[in-house]
PDB file of N, CA and C in Angstrom:
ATOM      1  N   UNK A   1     -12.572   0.487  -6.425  1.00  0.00           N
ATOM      2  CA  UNK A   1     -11.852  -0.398  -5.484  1.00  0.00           C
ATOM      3  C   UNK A   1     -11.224   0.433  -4.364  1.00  0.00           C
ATOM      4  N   UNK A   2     -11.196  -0.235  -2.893  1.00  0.00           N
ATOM      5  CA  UNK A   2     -10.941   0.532  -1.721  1.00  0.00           C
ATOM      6  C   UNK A   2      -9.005   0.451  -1.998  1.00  0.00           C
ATOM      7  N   UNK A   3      -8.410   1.114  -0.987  1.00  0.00           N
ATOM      8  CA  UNK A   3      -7.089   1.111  -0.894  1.00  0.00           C
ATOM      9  C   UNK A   3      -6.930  -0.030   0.246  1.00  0.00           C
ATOM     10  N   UNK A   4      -7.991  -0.339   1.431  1.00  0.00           N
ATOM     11  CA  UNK A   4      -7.484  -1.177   2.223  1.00  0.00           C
ATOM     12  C   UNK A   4      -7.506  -2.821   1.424  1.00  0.00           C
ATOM     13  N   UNK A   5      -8.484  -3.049   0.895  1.00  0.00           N
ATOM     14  CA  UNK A   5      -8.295  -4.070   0.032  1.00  0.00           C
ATOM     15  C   UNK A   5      -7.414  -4.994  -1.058  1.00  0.00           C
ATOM     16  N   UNK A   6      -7.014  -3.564  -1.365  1.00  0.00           N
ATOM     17  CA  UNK A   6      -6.083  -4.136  -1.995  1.00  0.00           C
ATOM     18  C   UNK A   6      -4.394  -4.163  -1.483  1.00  0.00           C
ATOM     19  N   UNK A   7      -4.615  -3.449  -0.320  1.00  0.00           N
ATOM     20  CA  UNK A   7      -3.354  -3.581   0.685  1.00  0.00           C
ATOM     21  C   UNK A   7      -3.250  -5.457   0.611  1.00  0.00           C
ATOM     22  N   UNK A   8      -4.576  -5.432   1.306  1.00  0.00           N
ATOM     23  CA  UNK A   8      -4.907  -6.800   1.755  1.00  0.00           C
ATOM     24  C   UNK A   8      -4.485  -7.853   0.881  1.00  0.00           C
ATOM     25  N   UNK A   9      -4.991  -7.635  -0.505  1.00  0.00           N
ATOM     26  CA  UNK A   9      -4.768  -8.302  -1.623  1.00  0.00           C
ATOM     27  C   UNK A   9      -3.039  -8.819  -2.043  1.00  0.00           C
ATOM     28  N   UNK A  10      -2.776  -8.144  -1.930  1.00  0.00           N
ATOM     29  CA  UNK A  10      -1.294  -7.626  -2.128  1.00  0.00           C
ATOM     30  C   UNK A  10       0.067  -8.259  -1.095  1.00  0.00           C
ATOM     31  N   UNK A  11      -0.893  -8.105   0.021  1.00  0.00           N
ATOM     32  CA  UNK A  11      -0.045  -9.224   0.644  1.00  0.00           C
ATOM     33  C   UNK A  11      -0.600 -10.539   1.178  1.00  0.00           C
ATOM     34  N   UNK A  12      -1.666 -10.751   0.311  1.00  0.00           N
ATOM     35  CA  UNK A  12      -2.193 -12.251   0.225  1.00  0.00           C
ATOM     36  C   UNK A  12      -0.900 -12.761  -0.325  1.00  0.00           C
ATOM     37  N   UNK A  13      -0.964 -12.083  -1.707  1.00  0.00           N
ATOM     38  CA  UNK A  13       0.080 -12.450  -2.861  1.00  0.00           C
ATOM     39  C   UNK A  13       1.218 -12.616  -2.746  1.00  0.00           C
ATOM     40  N   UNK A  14       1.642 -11.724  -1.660  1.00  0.00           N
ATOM     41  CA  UNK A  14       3.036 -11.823  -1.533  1.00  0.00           C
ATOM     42  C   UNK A  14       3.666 -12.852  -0.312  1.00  0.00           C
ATOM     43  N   UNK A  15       2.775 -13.177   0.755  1.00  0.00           N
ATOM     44  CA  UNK A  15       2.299 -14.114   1.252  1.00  0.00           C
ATOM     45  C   UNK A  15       2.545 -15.732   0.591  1.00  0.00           C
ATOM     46  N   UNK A  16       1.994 -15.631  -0.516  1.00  0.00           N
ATOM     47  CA  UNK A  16       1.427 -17.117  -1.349  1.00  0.00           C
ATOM     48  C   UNK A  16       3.128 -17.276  -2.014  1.00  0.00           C
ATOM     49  N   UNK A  17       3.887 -16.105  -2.659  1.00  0.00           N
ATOM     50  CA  UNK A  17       5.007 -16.340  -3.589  1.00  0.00           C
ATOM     51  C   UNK A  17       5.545 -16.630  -2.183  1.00  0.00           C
ATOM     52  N   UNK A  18       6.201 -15.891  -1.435  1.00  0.00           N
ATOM     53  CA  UNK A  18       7.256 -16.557  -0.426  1.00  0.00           C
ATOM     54  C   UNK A  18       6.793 -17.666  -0.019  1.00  0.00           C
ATOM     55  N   UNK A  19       5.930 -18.111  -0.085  1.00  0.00           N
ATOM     56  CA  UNK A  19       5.798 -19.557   0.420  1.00  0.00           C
ATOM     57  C   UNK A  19       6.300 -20.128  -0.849  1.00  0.00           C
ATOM     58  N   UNK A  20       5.969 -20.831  -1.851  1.00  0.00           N
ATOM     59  CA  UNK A  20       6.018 -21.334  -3.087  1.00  0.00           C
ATOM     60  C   UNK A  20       7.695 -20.831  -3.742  1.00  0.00           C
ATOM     61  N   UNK A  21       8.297 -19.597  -3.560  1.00  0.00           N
ATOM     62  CA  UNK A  21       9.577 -19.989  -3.665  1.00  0.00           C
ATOM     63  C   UNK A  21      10.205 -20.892  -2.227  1.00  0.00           C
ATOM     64  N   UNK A  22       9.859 -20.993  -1.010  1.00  0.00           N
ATOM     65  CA  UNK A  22      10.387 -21.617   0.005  1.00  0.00           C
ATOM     66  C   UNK A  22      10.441 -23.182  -0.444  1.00  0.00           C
ATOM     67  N   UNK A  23       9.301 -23.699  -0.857  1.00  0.00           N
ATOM     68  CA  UNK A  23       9.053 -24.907  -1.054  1.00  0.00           C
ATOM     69  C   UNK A  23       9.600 -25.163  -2.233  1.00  0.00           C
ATOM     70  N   UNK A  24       9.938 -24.586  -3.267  1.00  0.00           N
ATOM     71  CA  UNK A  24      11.092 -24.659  -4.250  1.00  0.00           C
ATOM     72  C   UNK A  24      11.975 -24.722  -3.780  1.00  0.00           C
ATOM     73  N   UNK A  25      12.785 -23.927  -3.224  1.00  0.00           N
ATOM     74  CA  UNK A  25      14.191 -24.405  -2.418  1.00  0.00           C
ATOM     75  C   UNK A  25      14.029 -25.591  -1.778  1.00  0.00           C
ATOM     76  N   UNK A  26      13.466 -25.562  -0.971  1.00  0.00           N
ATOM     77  CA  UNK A  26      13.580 -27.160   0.202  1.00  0.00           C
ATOM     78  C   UNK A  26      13.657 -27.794  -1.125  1.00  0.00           C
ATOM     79  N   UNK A  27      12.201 -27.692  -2.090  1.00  0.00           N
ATOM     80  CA  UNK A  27      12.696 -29.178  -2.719  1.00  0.00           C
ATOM     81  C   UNK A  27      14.308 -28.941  -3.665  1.00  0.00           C
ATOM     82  N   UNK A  28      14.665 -28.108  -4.159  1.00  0.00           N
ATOM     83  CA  UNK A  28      16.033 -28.027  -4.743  1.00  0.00           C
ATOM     84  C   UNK A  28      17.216 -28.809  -3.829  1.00  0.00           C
ATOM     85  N   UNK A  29      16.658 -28.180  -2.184  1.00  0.00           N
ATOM     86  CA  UNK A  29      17.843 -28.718  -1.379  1.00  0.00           C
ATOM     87  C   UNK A  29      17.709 -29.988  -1.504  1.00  0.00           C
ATOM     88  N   UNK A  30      16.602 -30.791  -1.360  1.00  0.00           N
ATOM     89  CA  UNK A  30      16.318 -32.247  -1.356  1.00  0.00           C
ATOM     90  C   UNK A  30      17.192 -33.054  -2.284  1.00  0.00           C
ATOM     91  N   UNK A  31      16.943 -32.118  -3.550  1.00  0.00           N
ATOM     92  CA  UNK A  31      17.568 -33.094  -4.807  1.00  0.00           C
ATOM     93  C   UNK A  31      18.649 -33.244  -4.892  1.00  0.00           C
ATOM     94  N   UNK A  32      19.167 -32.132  -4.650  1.00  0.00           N
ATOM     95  CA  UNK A  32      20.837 -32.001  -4.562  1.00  0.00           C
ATOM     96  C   UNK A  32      21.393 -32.679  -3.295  1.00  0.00           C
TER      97      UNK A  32
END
């Protein structure tokens, strides 16, 4: 496996969690 790839990979991922905790909050803020 290359090193740029998995740069890439890596901040797919990290990418995908900050989204998905964001949209957890909003909805937390919603409920409350």
């Amino acid at each position: 496996m290359n090193i740029p790839a998995l740069i890439i990979m890596f901040l797919y991922v990290l990418l995908y969690v900050s989204m998905v905790i964001a949209l957890i909050l909003a909805l937390n803020k919603k409920d409350k």
